[in-house]
PDB file of N, CA and C in Angstrom:
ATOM      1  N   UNK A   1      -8.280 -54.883 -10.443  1.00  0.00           N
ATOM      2  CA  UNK A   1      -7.143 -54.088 -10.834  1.00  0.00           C
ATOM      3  C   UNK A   1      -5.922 -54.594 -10.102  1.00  0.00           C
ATOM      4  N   UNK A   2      -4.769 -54.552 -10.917  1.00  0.00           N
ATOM      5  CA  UNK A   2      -3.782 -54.824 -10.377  1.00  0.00           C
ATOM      6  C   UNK A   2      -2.747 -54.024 -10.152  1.00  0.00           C
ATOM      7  N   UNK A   3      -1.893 -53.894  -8.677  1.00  0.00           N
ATOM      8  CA  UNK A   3      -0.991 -52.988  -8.586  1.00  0.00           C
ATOM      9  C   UNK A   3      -0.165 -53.557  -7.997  1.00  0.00           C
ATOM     10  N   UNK A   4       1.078 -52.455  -7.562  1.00  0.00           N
ATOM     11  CA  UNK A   4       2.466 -53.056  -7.130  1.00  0.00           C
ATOM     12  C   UNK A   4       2.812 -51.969  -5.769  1.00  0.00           C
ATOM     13  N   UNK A   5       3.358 -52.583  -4.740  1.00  0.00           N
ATOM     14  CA  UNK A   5       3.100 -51.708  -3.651  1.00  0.00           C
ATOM     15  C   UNK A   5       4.417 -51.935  -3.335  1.00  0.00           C
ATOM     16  N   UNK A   6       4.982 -51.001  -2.297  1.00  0.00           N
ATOM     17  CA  UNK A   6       6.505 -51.214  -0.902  1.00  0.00           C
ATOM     18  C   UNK A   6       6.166 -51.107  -0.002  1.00  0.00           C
ATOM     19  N   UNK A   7       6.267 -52.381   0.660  1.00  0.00           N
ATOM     20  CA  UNK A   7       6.461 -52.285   2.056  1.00  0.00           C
ATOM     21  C   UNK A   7       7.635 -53.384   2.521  1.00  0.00           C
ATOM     22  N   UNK A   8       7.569 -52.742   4.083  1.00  0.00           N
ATOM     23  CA  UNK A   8       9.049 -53.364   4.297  1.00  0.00           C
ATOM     24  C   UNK A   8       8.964 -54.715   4.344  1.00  0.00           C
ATOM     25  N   UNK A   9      10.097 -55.679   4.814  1.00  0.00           N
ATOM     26  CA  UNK A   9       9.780 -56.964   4.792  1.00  0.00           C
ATOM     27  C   UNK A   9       9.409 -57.566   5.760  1.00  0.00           C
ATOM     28  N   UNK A  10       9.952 -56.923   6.714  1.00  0.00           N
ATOM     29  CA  UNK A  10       8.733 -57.890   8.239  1.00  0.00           C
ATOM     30  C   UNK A  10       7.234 -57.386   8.280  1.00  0.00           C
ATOM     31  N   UNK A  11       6.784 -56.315   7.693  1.00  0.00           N
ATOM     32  CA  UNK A  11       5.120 -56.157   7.326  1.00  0.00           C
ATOM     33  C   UNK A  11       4.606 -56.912   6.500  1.00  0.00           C
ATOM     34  N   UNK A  12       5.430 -57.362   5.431  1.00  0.00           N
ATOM     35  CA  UNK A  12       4.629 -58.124   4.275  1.00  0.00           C
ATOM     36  C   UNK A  12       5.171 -59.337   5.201  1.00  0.00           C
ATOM     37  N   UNK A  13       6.057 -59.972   6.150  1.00  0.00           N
ATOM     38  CA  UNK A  13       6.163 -61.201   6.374  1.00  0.00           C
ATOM     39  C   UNK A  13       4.971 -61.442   7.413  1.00  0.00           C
ATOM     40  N   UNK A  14       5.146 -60.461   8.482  1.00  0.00           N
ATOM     41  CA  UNK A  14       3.523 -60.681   9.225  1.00  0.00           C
ATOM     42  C   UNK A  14       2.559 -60.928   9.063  1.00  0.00           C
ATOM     43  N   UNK A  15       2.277 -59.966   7.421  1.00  0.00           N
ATOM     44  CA  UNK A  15       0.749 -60.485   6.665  1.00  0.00           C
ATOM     45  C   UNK A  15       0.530 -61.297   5.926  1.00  0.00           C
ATOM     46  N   UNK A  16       1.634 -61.899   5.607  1.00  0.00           N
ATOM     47  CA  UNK A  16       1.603 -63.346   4.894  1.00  0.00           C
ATOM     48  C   UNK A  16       1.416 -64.543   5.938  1.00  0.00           C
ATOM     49  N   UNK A  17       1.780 -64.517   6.688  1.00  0.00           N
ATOM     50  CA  UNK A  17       1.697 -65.172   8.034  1.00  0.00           C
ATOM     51  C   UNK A  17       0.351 -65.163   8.606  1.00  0.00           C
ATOM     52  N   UNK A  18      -0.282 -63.802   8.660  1.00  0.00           N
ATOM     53  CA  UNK A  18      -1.480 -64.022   9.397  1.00  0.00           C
ATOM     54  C   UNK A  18      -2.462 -64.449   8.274  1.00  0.00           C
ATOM     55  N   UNK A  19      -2.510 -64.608   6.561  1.00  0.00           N
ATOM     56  CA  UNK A  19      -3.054 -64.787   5.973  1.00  0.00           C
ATOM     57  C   UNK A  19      -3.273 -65.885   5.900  1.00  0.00           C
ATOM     58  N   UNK A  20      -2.047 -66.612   6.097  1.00  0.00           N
ATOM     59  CA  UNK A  20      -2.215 -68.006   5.953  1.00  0.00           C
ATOM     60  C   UNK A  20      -3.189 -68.966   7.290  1.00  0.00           C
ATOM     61  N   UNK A  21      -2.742 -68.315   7.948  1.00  0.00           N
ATOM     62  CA  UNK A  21      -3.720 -68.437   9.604  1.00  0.00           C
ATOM     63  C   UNK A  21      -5.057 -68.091   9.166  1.00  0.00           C
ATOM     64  N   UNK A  22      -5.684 -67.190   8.747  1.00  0.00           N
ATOM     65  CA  UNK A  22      -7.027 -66.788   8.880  1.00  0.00           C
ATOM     66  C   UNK A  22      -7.091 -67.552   7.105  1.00  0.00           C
ATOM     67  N   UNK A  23      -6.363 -68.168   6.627  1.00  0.00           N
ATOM     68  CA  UNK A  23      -7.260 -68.560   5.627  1.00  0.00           C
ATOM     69  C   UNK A  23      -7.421 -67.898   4.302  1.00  0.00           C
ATOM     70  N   UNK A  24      -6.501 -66.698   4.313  1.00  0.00           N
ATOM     71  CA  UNK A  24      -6.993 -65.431   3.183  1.00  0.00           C
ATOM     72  C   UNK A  24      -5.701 -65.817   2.110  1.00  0.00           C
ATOM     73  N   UNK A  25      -6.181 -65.120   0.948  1.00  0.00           N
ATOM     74  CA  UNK A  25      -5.511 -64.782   0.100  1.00  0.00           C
ATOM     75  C   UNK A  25      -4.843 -63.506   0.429  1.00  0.00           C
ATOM     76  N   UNK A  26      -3.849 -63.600  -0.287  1.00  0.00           N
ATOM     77  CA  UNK A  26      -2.692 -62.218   0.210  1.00  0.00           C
ATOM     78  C   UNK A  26      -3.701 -61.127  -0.517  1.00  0.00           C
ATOM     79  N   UNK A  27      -4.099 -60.878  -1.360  1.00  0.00           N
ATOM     80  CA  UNK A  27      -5.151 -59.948  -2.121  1.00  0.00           C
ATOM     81  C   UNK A  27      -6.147 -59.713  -1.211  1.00  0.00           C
ATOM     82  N   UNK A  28      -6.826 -60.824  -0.630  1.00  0.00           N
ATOM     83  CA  UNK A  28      -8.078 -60.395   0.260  1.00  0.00           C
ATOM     84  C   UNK A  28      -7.758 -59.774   1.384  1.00  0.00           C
ATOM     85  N   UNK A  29      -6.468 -60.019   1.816  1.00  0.00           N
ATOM     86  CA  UNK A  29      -6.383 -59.591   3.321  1.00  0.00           C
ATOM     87  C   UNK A  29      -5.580 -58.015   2.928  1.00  0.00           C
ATOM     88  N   UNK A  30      -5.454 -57.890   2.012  1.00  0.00           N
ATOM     89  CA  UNK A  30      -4.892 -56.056   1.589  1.00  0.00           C
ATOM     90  C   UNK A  30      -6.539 -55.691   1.335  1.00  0.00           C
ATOM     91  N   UNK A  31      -6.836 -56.137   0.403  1.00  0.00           N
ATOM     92  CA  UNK A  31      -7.881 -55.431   0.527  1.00  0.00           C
ATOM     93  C   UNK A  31      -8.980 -55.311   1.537  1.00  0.00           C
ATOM     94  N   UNK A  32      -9.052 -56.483   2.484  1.00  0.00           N
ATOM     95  CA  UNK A  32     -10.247 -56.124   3.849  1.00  0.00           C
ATOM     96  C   UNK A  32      -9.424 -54.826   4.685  1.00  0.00           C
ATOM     97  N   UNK A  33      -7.787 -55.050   4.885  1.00  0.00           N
ATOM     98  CA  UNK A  33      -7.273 -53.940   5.322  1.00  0.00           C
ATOM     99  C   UNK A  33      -7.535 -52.431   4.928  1.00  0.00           C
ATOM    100  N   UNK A  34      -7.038 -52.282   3.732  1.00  0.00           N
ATOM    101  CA  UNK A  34      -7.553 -51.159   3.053  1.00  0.00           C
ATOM    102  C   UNK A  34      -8.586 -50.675   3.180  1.00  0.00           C
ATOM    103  N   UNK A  35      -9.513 -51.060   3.213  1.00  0.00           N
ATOM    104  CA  UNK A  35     -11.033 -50.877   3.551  1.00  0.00           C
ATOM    105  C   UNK A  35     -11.644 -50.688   4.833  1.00  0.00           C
ATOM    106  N   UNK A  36     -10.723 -51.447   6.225  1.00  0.00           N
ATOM    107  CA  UNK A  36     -11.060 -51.157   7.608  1.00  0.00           C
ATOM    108  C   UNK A  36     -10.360 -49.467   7.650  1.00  0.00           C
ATOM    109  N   UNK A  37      -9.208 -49.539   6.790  1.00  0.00           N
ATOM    110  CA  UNK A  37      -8.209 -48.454   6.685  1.00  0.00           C
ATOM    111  C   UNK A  37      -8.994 -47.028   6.280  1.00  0.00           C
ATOM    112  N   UNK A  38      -9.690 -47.024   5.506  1.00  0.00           N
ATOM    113  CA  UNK A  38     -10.805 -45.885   4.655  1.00  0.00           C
ATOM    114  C   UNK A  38     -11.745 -46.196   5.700  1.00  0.00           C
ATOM    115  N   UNK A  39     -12.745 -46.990   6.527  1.00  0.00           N
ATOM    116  CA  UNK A  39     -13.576 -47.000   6.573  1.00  0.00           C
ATOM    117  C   UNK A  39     -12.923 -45.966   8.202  1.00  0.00           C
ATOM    118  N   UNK A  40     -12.007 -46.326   8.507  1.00  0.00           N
ATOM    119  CA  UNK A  40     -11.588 -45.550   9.970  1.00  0.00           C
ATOM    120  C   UNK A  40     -11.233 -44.011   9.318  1.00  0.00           C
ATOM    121  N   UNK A  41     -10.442 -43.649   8.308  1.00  0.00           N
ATOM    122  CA  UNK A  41     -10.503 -42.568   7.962  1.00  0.00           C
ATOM    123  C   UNK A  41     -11.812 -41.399   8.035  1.00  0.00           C
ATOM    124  N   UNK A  42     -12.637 -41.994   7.599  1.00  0.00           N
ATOM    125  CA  UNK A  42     -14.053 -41.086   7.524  1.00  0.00           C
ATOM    126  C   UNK A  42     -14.352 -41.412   8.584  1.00  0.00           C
ATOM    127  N   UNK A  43     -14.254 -41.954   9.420  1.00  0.00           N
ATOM    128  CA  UNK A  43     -14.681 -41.473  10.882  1.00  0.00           C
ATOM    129  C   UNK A  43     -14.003 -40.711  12.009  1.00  0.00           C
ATOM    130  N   UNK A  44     -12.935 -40.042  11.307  1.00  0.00           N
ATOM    131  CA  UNK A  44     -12.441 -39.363  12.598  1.00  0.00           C
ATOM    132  C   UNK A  44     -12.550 -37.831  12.038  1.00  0.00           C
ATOM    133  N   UNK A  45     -13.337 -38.470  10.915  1.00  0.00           N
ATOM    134  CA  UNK A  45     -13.913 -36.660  10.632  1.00  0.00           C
ATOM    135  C   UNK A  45     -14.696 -36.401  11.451  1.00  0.00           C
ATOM    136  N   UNK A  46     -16.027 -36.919  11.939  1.00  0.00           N
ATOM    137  CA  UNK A  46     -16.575 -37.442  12.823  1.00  0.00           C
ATOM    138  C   UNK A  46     -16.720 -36.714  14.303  1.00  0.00           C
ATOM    139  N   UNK A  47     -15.222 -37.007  14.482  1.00  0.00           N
ATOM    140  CA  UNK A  47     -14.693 -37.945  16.054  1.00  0.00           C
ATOM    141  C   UNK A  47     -14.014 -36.118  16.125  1.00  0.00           C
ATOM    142  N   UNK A  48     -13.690 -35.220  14.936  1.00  0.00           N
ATOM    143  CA  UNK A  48     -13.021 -34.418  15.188  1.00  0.00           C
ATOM    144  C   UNK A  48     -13.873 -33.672  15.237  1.00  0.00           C
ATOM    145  N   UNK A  49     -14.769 -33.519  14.366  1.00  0.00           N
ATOM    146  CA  UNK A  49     -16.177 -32.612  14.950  1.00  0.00           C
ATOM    147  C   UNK A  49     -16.677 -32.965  16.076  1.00  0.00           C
ATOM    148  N   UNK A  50     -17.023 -33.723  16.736  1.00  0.00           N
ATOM    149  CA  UNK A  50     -17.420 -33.753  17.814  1.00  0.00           C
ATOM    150  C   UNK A  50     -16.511 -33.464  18.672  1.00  0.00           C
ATOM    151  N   UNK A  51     -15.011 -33.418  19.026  1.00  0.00           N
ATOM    152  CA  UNK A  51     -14.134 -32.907  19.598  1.00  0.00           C
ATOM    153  C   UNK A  51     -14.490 -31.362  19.708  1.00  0.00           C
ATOM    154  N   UNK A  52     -14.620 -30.824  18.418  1.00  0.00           N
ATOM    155  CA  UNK A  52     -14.131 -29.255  18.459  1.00  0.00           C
ATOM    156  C   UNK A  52     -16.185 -29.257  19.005  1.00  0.00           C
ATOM    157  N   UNK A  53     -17.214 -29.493  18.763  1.00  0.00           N
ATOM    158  CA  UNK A  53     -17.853 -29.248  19.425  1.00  0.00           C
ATOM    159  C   UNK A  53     -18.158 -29.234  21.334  1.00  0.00           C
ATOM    160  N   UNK A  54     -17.367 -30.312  21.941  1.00  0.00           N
ATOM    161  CA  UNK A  54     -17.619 -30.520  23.092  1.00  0.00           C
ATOM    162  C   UNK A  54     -16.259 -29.905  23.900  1.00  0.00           C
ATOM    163  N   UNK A  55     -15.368 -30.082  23.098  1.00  0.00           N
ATOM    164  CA  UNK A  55     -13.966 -29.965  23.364  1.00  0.00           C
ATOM    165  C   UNK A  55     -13.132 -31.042  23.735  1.00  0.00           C
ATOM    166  N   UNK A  56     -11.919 -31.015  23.044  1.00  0.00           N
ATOM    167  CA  UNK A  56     -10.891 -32.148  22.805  1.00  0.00           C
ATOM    168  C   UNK A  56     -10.272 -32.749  24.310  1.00  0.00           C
ATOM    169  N   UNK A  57      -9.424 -31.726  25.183  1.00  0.00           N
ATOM    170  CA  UNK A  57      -8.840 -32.585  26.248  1.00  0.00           C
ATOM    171  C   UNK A  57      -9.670 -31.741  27.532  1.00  0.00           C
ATOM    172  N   UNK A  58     -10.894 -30.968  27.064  1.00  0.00           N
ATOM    173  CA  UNK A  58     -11.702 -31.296  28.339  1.00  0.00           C
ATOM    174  C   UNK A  58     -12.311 -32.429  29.871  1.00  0.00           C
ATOM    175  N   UNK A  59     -12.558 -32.104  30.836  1.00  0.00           N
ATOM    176  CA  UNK A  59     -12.401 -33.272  31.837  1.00  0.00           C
ATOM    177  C   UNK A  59     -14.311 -33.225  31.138  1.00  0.00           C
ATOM    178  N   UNK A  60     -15.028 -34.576  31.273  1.00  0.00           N
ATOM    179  CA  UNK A  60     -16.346 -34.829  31.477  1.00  0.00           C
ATOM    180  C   UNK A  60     -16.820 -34.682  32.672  1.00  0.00           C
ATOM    181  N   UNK A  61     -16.134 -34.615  33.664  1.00  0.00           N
ATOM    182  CA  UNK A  61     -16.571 -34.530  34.867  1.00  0.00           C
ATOM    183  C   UNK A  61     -17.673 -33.872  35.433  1.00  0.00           C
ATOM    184  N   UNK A  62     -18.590 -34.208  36.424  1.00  0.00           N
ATOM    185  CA  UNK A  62     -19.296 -33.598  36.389  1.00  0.00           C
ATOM    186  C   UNK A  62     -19.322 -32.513  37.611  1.00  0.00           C
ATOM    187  N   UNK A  63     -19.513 -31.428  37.533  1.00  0.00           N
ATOM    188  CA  UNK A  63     -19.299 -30.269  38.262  1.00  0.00           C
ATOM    189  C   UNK A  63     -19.240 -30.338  39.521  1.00  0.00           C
ATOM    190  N   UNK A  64     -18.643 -30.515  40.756  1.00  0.00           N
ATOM    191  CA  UNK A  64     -18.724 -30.800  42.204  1.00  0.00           C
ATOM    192  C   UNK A  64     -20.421 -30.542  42.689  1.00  0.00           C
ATOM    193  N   UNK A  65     -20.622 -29.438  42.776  1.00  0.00           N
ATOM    194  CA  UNK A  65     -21.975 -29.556  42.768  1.00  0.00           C
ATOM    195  C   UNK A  65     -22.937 -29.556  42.894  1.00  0.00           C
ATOM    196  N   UNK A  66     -22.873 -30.298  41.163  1.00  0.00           N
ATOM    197  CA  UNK A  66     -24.044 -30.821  40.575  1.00  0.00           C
ATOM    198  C   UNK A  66     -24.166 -32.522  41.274  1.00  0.00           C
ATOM    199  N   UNK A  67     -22.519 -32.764  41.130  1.00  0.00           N
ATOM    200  CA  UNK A  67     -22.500 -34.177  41.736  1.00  0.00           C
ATOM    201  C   UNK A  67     -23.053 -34.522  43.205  1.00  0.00           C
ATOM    202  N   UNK A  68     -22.844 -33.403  44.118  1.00  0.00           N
ATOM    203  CA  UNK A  68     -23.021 -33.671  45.517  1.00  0.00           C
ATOM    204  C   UNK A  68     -24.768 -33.373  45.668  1.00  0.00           C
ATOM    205  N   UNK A  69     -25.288 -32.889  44.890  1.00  0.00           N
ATOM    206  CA  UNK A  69     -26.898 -32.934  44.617  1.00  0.00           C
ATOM    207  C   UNK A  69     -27.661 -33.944  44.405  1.00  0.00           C
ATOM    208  N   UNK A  70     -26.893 -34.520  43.384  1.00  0.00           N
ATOM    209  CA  UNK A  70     -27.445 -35.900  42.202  1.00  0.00           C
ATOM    210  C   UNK A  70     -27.213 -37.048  44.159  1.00  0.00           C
ATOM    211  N   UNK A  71     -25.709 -37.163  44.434  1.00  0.00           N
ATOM    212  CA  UNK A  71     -25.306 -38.172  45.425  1.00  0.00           C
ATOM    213  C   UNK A  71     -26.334 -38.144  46.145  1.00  0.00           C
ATOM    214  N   UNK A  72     -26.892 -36.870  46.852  1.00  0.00           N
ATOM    215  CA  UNK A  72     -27.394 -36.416  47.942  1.00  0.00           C
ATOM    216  C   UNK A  72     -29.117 -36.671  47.312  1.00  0.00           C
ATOM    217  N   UNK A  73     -29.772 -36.948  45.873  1.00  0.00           N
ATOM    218  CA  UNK A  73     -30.939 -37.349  46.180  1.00  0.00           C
ATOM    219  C   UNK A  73     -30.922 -38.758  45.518  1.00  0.00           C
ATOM    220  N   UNK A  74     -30.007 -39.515  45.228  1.00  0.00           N
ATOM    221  CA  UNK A  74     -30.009 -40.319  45.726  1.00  0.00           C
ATOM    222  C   UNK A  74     -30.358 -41.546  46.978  1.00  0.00           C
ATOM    223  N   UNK A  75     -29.301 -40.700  47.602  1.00  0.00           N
ATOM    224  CA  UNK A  75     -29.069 -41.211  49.296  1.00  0.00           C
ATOM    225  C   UNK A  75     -31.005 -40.847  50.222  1.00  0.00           C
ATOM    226  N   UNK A  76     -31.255 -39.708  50.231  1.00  0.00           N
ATOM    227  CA  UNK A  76     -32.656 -39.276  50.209  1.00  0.00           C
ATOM    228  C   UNK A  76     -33.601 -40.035  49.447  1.00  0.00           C
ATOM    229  N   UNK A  77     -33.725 -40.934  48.670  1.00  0.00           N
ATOM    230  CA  UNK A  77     -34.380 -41.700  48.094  1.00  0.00           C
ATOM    231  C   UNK A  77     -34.551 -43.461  48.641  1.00  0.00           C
ATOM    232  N   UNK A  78     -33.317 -43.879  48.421  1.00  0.00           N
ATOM    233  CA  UNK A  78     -32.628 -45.187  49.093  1.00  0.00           C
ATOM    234  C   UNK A  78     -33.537 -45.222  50.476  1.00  0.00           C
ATOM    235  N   UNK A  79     -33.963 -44.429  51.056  1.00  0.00           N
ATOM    236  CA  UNK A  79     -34.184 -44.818  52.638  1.00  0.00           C
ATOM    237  C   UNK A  79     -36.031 -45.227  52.187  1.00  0.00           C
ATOM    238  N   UNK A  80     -36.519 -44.824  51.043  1.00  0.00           N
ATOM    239  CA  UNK A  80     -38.250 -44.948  50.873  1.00  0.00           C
ATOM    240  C   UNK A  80     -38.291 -46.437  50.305  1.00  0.00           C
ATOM    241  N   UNK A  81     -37.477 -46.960  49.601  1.00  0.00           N
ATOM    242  CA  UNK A  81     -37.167 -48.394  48.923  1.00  0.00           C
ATOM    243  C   UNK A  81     -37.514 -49.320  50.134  1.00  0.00           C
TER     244      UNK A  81
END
């Protein structure tokens, strides 16, 4: 299928540029784009469920502690090695 698109002119000059570098046809390299483009879309459906499950700007950190437990049998271990 054929279509007709706008974009500005230093985007289409970049991708004509890098097309010619990697070898592509101006067609192939819209369309591998397009397609990394969709294929990242459906994954931040993803990325957003798992956000709202764990929570978005939560720290991972792990709880003082839990950490000074984990350190501490560690260190208690290291000396039987």
């Amino acid at each position: 299928m054929k279509t007709a698109i706008s974009i500005p002119d230093n985007l289409y000059a970049a991708a004509e540029a890098y097309a010619r570098k990697a070898g592509l046809s101006r067609s192939e390299l819209y369309r591998r784009a397009l397609h990394g483009f969709l294929k990242d879309q459906g994954t931040q459906g993803v990325t957003a469920a798992l956000d709202s499950l764990y929570g978005d700007g939560e720290s991972s950190a792990l709880d003082p502690l839990i950490l000074h437990l984990q350190e501490a049998s560690v260190t208690a271990t290291d000396a039987d090695w």
